[in-house]
C-alpha atoms as a PDB file:
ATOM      1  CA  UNK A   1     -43.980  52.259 -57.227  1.00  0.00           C
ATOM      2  CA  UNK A   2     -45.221  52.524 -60.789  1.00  0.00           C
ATOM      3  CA  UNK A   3     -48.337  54.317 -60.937  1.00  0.00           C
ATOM      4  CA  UNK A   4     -50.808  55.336 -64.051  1.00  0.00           C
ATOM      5  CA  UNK A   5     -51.448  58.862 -65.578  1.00  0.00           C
ATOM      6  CA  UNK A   6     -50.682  61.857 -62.879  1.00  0.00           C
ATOM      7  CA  UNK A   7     -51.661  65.455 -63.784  1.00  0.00           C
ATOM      8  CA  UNK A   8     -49.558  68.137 -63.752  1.00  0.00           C
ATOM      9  CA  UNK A   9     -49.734  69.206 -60.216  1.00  0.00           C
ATOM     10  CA  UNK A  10     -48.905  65.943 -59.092  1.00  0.00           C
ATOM     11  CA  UNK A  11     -46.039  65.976 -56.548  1.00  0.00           C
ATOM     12  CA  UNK A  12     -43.932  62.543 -57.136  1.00  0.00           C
ATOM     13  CA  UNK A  13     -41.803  63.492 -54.063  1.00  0.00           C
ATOM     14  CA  UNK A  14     -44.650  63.840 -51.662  1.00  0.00           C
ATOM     15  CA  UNK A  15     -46.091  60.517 -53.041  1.00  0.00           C
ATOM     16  CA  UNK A  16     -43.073  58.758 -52.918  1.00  0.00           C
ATOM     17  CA  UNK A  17     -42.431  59.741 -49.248  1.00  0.00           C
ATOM     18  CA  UNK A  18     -46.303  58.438 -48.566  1.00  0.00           C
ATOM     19  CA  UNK A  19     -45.246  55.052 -50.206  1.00  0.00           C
ATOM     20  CA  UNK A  20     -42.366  54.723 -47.572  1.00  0.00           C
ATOM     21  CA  UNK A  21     -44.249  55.107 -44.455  1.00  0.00           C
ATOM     22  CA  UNK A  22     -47.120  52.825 -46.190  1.00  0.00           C
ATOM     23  CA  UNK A  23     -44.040  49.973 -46.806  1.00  0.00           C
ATOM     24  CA  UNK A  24     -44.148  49.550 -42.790  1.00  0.00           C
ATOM     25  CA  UNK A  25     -47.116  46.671 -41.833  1.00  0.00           C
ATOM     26  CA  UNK A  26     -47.085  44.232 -38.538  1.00  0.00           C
ATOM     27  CA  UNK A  27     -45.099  41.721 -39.837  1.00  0.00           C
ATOM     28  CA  UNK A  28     -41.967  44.373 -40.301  1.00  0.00           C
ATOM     29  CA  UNK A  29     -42.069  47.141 -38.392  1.00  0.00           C
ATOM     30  CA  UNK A  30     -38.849  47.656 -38.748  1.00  0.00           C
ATOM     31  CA  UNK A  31     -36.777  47.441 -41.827  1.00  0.00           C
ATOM     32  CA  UNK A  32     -33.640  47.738 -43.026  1.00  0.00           C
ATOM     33  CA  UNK A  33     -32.917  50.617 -46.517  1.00  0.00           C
ATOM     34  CA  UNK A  34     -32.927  47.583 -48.899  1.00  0.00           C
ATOM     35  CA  UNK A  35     -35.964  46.283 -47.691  1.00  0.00           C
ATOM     36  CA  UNK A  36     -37.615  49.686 -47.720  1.00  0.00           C
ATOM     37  CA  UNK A  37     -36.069  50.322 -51.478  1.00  0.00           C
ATOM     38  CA  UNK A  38     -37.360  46.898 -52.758  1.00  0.00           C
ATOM     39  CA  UNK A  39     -40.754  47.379 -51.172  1.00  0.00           C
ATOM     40  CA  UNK A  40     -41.543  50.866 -52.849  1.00  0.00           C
ATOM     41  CA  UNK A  41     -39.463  50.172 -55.486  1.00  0.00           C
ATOM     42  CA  UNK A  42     -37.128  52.729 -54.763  1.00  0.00           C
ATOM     43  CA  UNK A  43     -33.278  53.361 -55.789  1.00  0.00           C
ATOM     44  CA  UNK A  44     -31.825  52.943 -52.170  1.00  0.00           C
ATOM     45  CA  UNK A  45     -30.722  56.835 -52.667  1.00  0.00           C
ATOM     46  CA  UNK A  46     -33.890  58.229 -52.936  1.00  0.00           C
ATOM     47  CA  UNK A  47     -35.231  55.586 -50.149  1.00  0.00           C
ATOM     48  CA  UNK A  48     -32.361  56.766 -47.962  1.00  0.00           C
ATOM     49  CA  UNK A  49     -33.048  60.422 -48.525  1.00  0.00           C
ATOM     50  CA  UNK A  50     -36.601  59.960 -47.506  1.00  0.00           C
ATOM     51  CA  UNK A  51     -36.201  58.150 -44.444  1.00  0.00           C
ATOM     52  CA  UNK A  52     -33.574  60.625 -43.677  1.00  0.00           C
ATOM     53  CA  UNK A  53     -36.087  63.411 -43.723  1.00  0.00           C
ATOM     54  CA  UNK A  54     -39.065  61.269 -41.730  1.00  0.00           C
ATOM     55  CA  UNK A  55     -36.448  60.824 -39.134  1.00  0.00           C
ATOM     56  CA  UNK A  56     -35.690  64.458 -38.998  1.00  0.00           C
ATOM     57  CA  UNK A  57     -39.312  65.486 -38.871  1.00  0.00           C
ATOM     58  CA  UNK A  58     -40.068  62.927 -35.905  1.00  0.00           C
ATOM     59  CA  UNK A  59     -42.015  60.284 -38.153  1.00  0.00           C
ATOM     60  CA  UNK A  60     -38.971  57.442 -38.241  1.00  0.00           C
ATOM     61  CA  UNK A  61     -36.138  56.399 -36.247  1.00  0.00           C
ATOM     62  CA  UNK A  62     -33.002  54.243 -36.264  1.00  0.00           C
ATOM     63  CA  UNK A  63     -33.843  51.086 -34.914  1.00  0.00           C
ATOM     64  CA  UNK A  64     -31.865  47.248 -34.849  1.00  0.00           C
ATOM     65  CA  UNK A  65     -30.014  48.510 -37.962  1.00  0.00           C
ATOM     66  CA  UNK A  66     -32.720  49.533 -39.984  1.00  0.00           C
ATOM     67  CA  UNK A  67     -35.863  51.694 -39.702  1.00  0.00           C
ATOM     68  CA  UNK A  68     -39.167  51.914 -37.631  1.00  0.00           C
ATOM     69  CA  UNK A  69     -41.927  54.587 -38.009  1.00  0.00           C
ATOM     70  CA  UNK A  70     -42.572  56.596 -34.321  1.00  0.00           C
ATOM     71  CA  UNK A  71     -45.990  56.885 -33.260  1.00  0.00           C
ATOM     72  CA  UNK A  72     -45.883  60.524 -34.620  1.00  0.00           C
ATOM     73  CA  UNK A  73     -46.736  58.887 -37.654  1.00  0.00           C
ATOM     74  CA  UNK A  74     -50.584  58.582 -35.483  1.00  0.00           C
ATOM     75  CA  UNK A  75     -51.326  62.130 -36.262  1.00  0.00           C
ATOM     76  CA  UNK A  76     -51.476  62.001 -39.351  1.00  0.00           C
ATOM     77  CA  UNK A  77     -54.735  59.757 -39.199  1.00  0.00           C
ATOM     78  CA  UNK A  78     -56.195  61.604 -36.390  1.00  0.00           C
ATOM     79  CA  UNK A  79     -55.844  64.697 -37.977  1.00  0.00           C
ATOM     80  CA  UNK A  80     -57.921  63.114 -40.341  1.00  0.00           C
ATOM     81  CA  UNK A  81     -60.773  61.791 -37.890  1.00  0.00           C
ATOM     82  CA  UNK A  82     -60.544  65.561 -36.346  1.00  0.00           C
ATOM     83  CA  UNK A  83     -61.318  67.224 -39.503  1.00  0.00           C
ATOM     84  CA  UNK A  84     -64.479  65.598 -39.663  1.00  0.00           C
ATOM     85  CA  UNK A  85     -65.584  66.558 -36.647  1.00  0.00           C
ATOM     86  CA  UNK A  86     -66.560  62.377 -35.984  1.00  0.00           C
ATOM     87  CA  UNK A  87     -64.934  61.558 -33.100  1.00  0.00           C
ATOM     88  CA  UNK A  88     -65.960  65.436 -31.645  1.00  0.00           C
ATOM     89  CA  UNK A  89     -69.652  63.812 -32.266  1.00  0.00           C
ATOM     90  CA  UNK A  90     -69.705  60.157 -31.221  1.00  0.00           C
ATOM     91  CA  UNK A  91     -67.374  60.578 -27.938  1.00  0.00           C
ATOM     92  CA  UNK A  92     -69.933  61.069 -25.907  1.00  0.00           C
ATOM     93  CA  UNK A  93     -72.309  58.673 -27.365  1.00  0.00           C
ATOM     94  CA  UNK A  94     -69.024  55.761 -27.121  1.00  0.00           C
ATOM     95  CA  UNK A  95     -68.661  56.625 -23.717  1.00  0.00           C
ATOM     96  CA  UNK A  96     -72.036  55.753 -22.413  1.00  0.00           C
ATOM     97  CA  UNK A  97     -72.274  52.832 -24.405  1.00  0.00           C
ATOM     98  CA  UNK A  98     -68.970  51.395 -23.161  1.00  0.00           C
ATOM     99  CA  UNK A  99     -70.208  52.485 -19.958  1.00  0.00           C
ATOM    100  CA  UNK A 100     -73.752  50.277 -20.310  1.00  0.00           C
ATOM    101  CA  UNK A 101     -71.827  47.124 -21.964  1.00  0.00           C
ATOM    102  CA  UNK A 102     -68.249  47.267 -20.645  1.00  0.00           C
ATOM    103  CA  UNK A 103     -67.466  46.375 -23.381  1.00  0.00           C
ATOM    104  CA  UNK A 104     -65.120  48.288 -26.163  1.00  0.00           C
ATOM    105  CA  UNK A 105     -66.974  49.850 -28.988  1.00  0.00           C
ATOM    106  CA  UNK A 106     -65.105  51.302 -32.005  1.00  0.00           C
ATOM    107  CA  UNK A 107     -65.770  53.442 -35.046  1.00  0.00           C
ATOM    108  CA  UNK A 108     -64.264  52.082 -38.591  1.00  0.00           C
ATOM    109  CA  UNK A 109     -64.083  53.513 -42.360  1.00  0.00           C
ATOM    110  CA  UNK A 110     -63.442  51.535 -45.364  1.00  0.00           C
ATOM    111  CA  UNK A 111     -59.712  51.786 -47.014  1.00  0.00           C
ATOM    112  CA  UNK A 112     -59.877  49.186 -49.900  1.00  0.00           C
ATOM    113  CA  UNK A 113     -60.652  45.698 -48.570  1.00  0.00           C
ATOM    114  CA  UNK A 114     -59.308  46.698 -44.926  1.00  0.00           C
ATOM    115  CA  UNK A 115     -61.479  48.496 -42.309  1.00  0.00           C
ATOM    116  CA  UNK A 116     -59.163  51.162 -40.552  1.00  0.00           C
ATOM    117  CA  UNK A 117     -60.209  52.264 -37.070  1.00  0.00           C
ATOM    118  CA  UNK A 118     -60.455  56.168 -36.468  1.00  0.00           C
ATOM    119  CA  UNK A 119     -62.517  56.324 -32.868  1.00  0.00           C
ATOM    120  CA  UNK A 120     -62.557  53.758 -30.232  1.00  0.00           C
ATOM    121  CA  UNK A 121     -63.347  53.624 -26.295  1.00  0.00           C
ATOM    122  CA  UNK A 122     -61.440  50.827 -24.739  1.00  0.00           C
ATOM    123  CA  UNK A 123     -62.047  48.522 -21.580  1.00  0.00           C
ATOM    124  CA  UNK A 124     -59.210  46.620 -20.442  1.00  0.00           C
ATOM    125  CA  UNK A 125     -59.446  43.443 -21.671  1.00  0.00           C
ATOM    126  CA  UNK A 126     -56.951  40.473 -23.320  1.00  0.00           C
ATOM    127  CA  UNK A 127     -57.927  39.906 -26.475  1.00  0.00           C
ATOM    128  CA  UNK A 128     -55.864  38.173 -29.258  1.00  0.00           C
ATOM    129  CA  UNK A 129     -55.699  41.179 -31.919  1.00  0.00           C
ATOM    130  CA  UNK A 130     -54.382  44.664 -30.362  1.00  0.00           C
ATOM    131  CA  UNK A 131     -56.808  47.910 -31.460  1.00  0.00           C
ATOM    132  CA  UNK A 132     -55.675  51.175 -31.674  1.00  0.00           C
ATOM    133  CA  UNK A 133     -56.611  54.295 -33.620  1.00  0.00           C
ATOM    134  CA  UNK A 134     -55.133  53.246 -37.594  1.00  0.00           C
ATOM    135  CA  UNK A 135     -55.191  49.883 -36.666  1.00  0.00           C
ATOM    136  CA  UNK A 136     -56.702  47.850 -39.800  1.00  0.00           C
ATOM    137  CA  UNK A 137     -58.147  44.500 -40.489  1.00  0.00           C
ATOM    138  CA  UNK A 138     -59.480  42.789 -43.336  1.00  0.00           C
ATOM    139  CA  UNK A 139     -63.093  44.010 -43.736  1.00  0.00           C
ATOM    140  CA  UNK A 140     -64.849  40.763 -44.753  1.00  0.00           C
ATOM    141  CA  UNK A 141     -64.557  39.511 -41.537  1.00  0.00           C
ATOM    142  CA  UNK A 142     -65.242  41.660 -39.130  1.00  0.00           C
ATOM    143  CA  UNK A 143     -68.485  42.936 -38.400  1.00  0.00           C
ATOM    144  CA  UNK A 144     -67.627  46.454 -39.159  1.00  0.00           C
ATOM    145  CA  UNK A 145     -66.253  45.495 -42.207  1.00  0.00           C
ATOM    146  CA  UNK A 146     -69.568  43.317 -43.150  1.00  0.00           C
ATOM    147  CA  UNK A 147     -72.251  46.781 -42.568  1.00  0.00           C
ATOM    148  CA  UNK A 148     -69.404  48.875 -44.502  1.00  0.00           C
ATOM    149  CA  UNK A 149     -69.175  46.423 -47.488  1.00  0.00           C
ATOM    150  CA  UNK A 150     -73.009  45.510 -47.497  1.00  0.00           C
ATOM    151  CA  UNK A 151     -73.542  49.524 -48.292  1.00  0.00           C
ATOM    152  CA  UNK A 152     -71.509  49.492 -51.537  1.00  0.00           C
ATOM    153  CA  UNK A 153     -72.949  48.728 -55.052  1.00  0.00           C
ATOM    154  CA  UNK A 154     -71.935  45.383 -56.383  1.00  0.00           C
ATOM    155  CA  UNK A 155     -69.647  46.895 -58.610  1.00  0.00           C
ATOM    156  CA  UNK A 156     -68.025  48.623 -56.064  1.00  0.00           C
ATOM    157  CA  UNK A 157     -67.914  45.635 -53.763  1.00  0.00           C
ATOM    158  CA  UNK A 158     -66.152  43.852 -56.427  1.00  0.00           C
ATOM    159  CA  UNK A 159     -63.422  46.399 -56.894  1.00  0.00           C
ATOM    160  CA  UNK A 160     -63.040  46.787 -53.317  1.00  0.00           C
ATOM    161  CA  UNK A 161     -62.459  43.590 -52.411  1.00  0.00           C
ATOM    162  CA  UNK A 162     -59.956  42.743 -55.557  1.00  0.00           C
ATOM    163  CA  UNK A 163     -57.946  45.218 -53.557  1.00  0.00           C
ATOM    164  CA  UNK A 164     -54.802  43.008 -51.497  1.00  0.00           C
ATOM    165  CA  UNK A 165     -55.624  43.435 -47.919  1.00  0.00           C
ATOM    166  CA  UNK A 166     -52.579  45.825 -45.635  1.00  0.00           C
ATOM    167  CA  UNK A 167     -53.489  44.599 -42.580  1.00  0.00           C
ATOM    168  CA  UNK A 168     -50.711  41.681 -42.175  1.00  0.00           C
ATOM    169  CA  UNK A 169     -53.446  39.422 -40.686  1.00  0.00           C
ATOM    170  CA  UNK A 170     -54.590  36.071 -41.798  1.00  0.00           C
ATOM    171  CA  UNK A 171     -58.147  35.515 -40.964  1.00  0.00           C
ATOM    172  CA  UNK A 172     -59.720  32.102 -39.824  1.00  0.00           C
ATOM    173  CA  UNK A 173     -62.710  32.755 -42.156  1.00  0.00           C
ATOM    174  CA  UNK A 174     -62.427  32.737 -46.215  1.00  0.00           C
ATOM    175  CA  UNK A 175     -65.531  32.938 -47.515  1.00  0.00           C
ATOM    176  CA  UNK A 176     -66.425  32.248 -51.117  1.00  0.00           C
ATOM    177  CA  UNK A 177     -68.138  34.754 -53.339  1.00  0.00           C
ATOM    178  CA  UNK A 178     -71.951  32.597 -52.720  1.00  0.00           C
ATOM    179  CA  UNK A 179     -70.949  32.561 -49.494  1.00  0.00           C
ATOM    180  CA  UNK A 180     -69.932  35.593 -48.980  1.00  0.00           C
ATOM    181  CA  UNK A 181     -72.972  37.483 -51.099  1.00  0.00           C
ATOM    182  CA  UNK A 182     -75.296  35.372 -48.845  1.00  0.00           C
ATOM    183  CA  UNK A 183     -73.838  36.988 -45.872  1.00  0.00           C
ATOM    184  CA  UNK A 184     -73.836  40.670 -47.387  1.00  0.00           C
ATOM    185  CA  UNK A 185     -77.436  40.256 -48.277  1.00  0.00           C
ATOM    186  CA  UNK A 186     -78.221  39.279 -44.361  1.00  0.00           C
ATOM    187  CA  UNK A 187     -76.370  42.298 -43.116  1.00  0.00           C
ATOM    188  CA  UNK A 188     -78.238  44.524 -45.594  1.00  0.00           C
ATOM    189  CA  UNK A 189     -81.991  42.872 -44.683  1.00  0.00           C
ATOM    190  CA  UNK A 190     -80.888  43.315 -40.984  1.00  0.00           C
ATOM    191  CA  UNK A 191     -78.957  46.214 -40.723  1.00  0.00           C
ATOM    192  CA  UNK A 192     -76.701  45.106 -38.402  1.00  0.00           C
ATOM    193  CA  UNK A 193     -73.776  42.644 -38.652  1.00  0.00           C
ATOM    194  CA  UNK A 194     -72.215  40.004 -36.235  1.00  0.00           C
ATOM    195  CA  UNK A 195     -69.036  37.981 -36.866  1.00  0.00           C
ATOM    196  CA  UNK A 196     -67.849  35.203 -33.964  1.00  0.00           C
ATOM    197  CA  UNK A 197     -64.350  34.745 -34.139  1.00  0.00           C
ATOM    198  CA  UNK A 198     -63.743  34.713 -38.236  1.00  0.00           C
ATOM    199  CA  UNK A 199     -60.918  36.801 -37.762  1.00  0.00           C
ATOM    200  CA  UNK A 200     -59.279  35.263 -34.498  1.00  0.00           C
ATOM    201  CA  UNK A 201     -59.858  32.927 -31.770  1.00  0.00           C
ATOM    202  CA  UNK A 202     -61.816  34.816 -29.310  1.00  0.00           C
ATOM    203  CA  UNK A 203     -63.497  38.207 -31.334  1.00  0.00           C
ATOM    204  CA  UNK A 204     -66.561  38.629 -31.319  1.00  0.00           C
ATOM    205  CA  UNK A 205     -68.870  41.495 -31.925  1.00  0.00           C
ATOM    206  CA  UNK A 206     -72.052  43.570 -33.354  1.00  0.00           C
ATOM    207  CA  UNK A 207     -71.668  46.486 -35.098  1.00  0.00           C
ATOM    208  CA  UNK A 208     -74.139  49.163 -37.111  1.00  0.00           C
ATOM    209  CA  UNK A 209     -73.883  51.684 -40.040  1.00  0.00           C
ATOM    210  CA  UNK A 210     -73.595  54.862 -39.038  1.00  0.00           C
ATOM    211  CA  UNK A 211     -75.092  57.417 -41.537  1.00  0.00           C
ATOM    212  CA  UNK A 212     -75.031  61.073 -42.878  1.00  0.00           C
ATOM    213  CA  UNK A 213     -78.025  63.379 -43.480  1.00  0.00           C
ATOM    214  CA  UNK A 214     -78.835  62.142 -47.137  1.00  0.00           C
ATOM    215  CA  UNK A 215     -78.672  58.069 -45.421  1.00  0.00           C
ATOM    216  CA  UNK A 216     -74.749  57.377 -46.791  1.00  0.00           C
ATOM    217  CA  UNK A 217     -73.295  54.763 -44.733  1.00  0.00           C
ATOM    218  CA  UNK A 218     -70.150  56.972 -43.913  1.00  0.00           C
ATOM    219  CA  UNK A 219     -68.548  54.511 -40.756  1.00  0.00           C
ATOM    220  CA  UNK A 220     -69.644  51.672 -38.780  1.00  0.00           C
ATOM    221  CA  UNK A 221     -69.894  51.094 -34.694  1.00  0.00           C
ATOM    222  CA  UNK A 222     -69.456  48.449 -33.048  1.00  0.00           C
ATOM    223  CA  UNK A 223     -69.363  46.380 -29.650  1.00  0.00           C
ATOM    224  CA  UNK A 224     -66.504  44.327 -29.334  1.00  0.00           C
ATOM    225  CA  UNK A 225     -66.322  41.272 -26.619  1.00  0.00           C
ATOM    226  CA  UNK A 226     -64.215  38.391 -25.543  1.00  0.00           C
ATOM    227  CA  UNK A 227     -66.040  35.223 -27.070  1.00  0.00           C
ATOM    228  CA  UNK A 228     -65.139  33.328 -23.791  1.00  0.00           C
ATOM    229  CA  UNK A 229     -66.847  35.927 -21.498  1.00  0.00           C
ATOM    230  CA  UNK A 230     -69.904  37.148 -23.936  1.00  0.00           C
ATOM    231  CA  UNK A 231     -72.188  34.768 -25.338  1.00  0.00           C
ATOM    232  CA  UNK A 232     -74.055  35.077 -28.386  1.00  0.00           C
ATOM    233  CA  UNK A 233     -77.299  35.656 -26.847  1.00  0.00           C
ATOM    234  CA  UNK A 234     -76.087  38.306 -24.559  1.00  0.00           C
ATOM    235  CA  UNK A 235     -74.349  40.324 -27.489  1.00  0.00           C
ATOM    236  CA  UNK A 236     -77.632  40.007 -30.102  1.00  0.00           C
ATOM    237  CA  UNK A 237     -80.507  40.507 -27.552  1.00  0.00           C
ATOM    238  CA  UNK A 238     -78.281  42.846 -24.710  1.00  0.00           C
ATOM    239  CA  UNK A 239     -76.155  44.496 -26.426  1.00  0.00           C
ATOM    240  CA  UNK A 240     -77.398  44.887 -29.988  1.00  0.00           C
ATOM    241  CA  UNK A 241     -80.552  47.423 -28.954  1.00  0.00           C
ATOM    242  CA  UNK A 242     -77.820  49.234 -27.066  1.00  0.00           C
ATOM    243  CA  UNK A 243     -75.079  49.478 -30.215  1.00  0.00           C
ATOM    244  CA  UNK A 244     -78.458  50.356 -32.414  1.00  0.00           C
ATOM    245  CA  UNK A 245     -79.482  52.762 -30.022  1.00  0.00           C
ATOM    246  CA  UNK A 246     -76.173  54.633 -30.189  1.00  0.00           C
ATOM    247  CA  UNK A 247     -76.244  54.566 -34.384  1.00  0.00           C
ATOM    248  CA  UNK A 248     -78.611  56.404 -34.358  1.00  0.00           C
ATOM    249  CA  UNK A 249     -78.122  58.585 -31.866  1.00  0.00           C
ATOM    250  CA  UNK A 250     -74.786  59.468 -33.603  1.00  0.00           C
ATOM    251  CA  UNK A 251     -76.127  59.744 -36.622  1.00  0.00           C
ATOM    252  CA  UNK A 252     -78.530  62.016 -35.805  1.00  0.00           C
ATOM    253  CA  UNK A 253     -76.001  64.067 -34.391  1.00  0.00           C
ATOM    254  CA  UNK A 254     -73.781  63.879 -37.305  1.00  0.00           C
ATOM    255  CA  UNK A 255     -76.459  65.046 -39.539  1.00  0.00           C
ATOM    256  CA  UNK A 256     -77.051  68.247 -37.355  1.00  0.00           C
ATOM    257  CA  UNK A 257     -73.355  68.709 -37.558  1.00  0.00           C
ATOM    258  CA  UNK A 258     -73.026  68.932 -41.100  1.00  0.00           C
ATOM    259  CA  UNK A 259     -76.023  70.880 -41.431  1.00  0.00           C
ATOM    260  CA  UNK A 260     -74.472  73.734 -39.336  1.00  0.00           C
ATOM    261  CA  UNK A 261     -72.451  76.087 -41.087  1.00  0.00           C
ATOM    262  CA  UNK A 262     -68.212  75.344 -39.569  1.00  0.00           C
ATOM    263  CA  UNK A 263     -66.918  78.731 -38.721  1.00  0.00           C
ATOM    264  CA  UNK A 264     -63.510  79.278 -37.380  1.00  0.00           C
ATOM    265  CA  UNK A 265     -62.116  82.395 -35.445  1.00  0.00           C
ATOM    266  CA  UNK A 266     -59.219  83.869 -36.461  1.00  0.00           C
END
């Protein structure tokens, strides 16, 4: 992939190996060396060598004549969400929620114009959209993605969403930018953001900002239901003090957590 001015440490291998796994989405998990080459823009040599090496390190695998990534590829992200310490801090917090709702609850980041999921308790339920840890959807309609977007600056917002979305999904809801301002500047007076099925049939959910010590949104929670068993009025007025409840909670305790000196033993 072309790319603008690297410094002198920059490693084009290492990148180029990142741009391989990243050429996997939903709609082809599994693809054949062409398809990998012409999707990172790759000579098929170097693509080959690359997915050569994933598949010796346990990351791809052969699979109907072509590729697929193995779900070793998942550590990678939650080696992320473990070196903040996050999901250490809001386990608990999930737990008893999910426990007072039965419903799932989730925690999300920002990445671009997608929200990517990095904690998440799960009931069993059938929902139309699987959720997993790394799953990602398009932010601007879900309701983590609406308290996550409604904390940047307009500029920021602007950039963000410019960004192509990763997620492979095609949402039911396509806002335009009055629209869509007009909704951002709800979430922000309210501080908490709903979205009924403007992804997919079916979704609906709350969710809240979770914040650091200094107030910087750094995730969102939310509660997640099936639209056919949850009503409206029983996820705003039931479940809503509950989800705020636990924002705050885990923000609280995320504060303390940064304010503690980290020490590791050797």
């Amino acid at each position: 992939m072309a790319r603008g001015d690297t410094g002198p440490d920059f490693i084009e291998a290492l990148a180029r190996g990142l741009d391989v796994i990243r050429a996997f989405q939903p709609a082809r998990p599994v693809m054949s060396l062409t398809e990998v080459a012409a999707a990172t823009g790759l000579a098929r040599p170097t693509a080959r060598r690359i997915l050569l090496t994933l598949q010796e390190l346990g990351y791809a695998r052969s699979a109907q004549g072509g590729f697929a990534l193995t779900p070793r590829v998942l550590e990678l992200g939650v080696s992320y969400v473990r070196s903040m310490g996050l999901w250490e801090v809001a386990r608990p917090h999930l737990e008893r929620l999910v426990a007072q709702t039965h419903e799932s609850s989730s925690i999300a980041q920002l990445d671009g114009s997608d929200i990517v999921y990095v904690a998440r308790v799960a009931v069993p339920k059938i929902v139309a959209l699987s959720v997993q840890i790394g799953t990602r959807f398009p932010a601007l309609q879900t309701s983590l993605g609406k308290v996550l977007l409604a904390a940047l600056r307009p500029d920021e917002l602007e950039r963000v969403l410019a960004e192509p979305s990763r997620s492979g999904i095609e949402p039911r809801w396509r806002p335009d930018p009055r629209e869509r301002d007009a909704m951002l500047r709800e979430v922000r007076a309210k501080g908490w953001a709903l979205t009924d099925e403007q992804l997919a049939l079916g979704i609906r959910s709350v969710a809240a900002p979770l914040r650091d010590g200094s107030g910087t949104v750094i995730a969102a929670v939310n509660v997640n239901s099936h639209a056919a068993e949850t009503s409206l009025e029983k996820l705003t007025e039931e479940y809503l003090p509950l989800l705020l409840k636990t924002a705050g909670a885990i923000s609280a305790d995320w504060a303390l957590y940064e304010s503690v000196p980290q020490v590791t033993a050797s």
